[in-house]
N, C-alpha and C. Protein backbone atom coordinates (compact mmCIF):
# COMPACT_ATOMS: atom_id res chain seq x y z
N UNK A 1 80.80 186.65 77.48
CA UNK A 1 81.42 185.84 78.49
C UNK A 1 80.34 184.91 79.04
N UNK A 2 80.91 183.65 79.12
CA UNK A 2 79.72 182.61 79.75
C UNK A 2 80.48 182.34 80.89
N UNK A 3 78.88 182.83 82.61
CA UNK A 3 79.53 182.29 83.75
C UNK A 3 78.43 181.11 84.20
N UNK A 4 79.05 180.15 84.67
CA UNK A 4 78.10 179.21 85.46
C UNK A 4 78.43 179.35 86.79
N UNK A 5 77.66 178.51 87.43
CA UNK A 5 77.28 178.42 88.63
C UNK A 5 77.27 179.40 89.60
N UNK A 6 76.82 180.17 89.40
CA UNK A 6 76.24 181.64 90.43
C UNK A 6 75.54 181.04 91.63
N UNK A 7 76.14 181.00 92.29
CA UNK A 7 75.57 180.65 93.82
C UNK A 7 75.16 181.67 94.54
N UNK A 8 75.95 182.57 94.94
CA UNK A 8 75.54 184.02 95.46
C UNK A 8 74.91 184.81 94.76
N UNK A 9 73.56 184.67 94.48
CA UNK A 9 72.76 185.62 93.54
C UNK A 9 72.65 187.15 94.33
N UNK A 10 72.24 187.18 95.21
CA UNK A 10 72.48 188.38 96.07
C UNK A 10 73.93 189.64 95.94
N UNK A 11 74.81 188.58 95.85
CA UNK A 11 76.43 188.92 95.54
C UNK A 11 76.68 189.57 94.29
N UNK A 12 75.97 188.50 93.26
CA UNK A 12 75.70 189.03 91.86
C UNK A 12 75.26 189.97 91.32
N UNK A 13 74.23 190.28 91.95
CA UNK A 13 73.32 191.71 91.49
C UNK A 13 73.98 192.51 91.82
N UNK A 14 74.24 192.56 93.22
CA UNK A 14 75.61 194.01 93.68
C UNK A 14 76.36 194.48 92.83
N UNK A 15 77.13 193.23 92.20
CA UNK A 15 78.25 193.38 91.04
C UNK A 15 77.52 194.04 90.10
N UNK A 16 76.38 193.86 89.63
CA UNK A 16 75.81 194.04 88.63
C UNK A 16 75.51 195.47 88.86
N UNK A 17 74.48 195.60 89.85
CA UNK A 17 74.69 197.25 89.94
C UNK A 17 75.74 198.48 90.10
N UNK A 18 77.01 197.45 90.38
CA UNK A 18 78.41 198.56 90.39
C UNK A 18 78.59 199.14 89.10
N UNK A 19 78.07 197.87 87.94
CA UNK A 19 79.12 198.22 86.92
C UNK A 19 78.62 199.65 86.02
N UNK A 20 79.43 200.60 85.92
CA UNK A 20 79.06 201.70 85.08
C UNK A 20 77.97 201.76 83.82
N UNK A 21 78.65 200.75 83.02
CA UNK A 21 77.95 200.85 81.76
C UNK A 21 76.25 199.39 81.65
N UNK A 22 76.50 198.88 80.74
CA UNK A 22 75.15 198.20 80.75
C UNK A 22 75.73 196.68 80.98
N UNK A 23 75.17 195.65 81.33
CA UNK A 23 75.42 194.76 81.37
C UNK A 23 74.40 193.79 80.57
N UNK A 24 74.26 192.71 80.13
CA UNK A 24 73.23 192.25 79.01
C UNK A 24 73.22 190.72 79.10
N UNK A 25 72.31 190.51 79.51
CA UNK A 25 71.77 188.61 79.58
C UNK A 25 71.89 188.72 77.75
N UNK A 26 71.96 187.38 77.49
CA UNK A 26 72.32 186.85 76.22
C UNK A 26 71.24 185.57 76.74
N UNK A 27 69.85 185.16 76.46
CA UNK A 27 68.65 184.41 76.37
C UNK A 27 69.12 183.11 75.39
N UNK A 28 68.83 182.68 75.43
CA UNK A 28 69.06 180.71 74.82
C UNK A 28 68.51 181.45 72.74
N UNK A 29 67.56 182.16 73.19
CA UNK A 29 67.08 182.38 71.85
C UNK A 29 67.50 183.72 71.64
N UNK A 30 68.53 184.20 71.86
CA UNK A 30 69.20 185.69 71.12
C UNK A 30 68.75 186.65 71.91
N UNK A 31 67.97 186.72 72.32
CA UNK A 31 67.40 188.34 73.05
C UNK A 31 68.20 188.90 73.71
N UNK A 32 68.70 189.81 74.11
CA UNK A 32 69.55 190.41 74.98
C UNK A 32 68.61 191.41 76.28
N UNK A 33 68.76 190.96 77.74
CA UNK A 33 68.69 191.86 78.19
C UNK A 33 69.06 192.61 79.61
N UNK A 34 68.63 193.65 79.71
CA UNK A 34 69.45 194.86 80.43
C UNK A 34 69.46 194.08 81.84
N UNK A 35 70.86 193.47 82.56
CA UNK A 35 70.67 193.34 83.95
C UNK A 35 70.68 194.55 85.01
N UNK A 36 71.13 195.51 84.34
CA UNK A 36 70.90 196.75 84.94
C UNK A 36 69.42 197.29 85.56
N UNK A 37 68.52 196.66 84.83
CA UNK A 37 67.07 196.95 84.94
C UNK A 37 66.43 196.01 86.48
N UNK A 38 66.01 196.70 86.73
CA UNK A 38 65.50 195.79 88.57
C UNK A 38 64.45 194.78 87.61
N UNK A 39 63.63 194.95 86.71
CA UNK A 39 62.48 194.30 86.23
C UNK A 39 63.27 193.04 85.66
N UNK A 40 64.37 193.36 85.01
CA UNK A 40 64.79 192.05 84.12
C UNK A 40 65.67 190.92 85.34
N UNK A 41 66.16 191.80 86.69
CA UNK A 41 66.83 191.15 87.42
C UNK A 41 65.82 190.65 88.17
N UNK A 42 64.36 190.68 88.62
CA UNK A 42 63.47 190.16 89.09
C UNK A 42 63.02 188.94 88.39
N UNK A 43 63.08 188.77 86.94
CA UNK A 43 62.38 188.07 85.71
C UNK A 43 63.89 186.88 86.21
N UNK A 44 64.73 187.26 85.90
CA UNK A 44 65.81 185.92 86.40
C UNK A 44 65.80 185.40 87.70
N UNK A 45 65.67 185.87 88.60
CA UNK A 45 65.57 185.69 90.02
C UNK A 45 64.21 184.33 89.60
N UNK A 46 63.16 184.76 89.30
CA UNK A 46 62.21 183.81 88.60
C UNK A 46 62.77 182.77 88.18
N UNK A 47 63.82 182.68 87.34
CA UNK A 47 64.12 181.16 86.56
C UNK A 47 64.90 180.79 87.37
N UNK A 48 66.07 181.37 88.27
CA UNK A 48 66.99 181.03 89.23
C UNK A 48 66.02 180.06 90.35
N UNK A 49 64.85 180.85 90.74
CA UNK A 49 63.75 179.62 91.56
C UNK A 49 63.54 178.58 91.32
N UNK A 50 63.37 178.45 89.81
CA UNK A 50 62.97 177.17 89.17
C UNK A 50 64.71 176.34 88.85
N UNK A 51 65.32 176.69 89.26
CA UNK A 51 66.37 176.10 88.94
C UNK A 51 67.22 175.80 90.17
N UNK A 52 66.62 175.56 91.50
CA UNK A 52 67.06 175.01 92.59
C UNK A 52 68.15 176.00 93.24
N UNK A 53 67.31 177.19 92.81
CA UNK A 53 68.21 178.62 93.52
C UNK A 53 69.72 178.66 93.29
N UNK A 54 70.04 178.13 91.89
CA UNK A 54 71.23 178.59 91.27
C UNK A 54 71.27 178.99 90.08
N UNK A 55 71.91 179.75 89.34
CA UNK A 55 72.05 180.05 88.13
C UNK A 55 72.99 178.62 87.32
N UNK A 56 72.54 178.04 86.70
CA UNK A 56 73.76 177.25 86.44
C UNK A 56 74.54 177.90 84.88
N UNK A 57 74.19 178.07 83.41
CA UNK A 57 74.76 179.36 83.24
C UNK A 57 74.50 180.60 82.01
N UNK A 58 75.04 181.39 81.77
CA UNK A 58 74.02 182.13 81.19
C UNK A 58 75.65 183.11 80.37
N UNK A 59 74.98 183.53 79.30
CA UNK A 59 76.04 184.51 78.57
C UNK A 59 75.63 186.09 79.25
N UNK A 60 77.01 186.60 79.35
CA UNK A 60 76.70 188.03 79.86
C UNK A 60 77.79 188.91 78.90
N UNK A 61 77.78 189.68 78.80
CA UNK A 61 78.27 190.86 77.54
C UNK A 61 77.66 192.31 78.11
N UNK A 62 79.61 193.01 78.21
CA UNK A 62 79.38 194.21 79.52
C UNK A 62 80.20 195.05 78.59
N UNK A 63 79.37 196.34 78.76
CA UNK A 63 79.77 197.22 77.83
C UNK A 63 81.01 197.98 77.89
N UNK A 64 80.72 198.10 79.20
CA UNK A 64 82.73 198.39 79.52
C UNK A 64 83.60 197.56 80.04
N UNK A 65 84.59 197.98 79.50
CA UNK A 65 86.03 197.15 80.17
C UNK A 65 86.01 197.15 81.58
N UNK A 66 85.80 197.89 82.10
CA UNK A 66 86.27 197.82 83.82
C UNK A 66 84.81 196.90 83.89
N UNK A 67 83.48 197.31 83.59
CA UNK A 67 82.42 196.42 83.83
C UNK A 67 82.92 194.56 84.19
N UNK A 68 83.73 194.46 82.91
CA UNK A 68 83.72 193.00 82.53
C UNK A 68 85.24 192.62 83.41
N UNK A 69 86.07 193.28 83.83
CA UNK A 69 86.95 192.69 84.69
C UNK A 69 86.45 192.85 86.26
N UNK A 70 85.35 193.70 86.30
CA UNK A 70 84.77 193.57 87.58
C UNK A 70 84.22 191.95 88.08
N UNK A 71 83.24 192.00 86.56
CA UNK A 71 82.60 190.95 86.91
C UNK A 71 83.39 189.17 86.31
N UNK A 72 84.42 189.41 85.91
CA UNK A 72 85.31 187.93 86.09
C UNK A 72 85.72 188.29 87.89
N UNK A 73 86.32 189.30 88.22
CA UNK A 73 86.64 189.16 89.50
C UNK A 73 85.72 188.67 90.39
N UNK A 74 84.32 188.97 90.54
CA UNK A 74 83.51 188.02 90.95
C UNK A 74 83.48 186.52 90.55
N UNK A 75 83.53 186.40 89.69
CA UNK A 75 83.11 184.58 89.02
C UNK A 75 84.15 184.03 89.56
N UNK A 76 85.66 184.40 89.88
CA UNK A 76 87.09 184.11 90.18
C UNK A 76 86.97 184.26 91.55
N UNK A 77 86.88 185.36 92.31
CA UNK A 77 87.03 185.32 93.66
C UNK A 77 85.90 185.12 94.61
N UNK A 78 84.77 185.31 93.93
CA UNK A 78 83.12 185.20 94.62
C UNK A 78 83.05 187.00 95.08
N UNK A 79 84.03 187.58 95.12
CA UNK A 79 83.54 189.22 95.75
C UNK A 79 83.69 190.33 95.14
């Protein structure tokens, strides 16, 4: 799933830490990795700086079903 414009990064991570199973950045060059991990969610928070404190957008791929309707309900409602 590709989301853009993440404004509420704060909001985001929450979501991110609800979701049961793994959640997975998809990198410009293939890499996949764990947003579940505080280290990899620190490493984006990094490019989100350089990018005028927004995400503008990024592929995400969630291992469970409830994971991934959690997180459209965010991208759709912001909560």
């Amino acid at each position: 799933m590709k989301v853009c414009n993440i404004q509420d990064i704060d909001k985001f991570f929450q979501v991110i830490d609800a979701c049961k199973g793994d959640v997975l950045l998809v990198t410009g060059e293939g890499d996949r990795l764990n947003l579940k991990s505080k280290l990899t969610q620190y490493v984006s928070l990094a490019k989100v700086f350089s990018s005028n404190g927004e995400i503008p957008e990024m592929e995400l791929i969630a291992d469970n079903e409830e994971d991934m309707a959690r997180l459209i309900e965010f991208m759709v409602r912001g909560d």
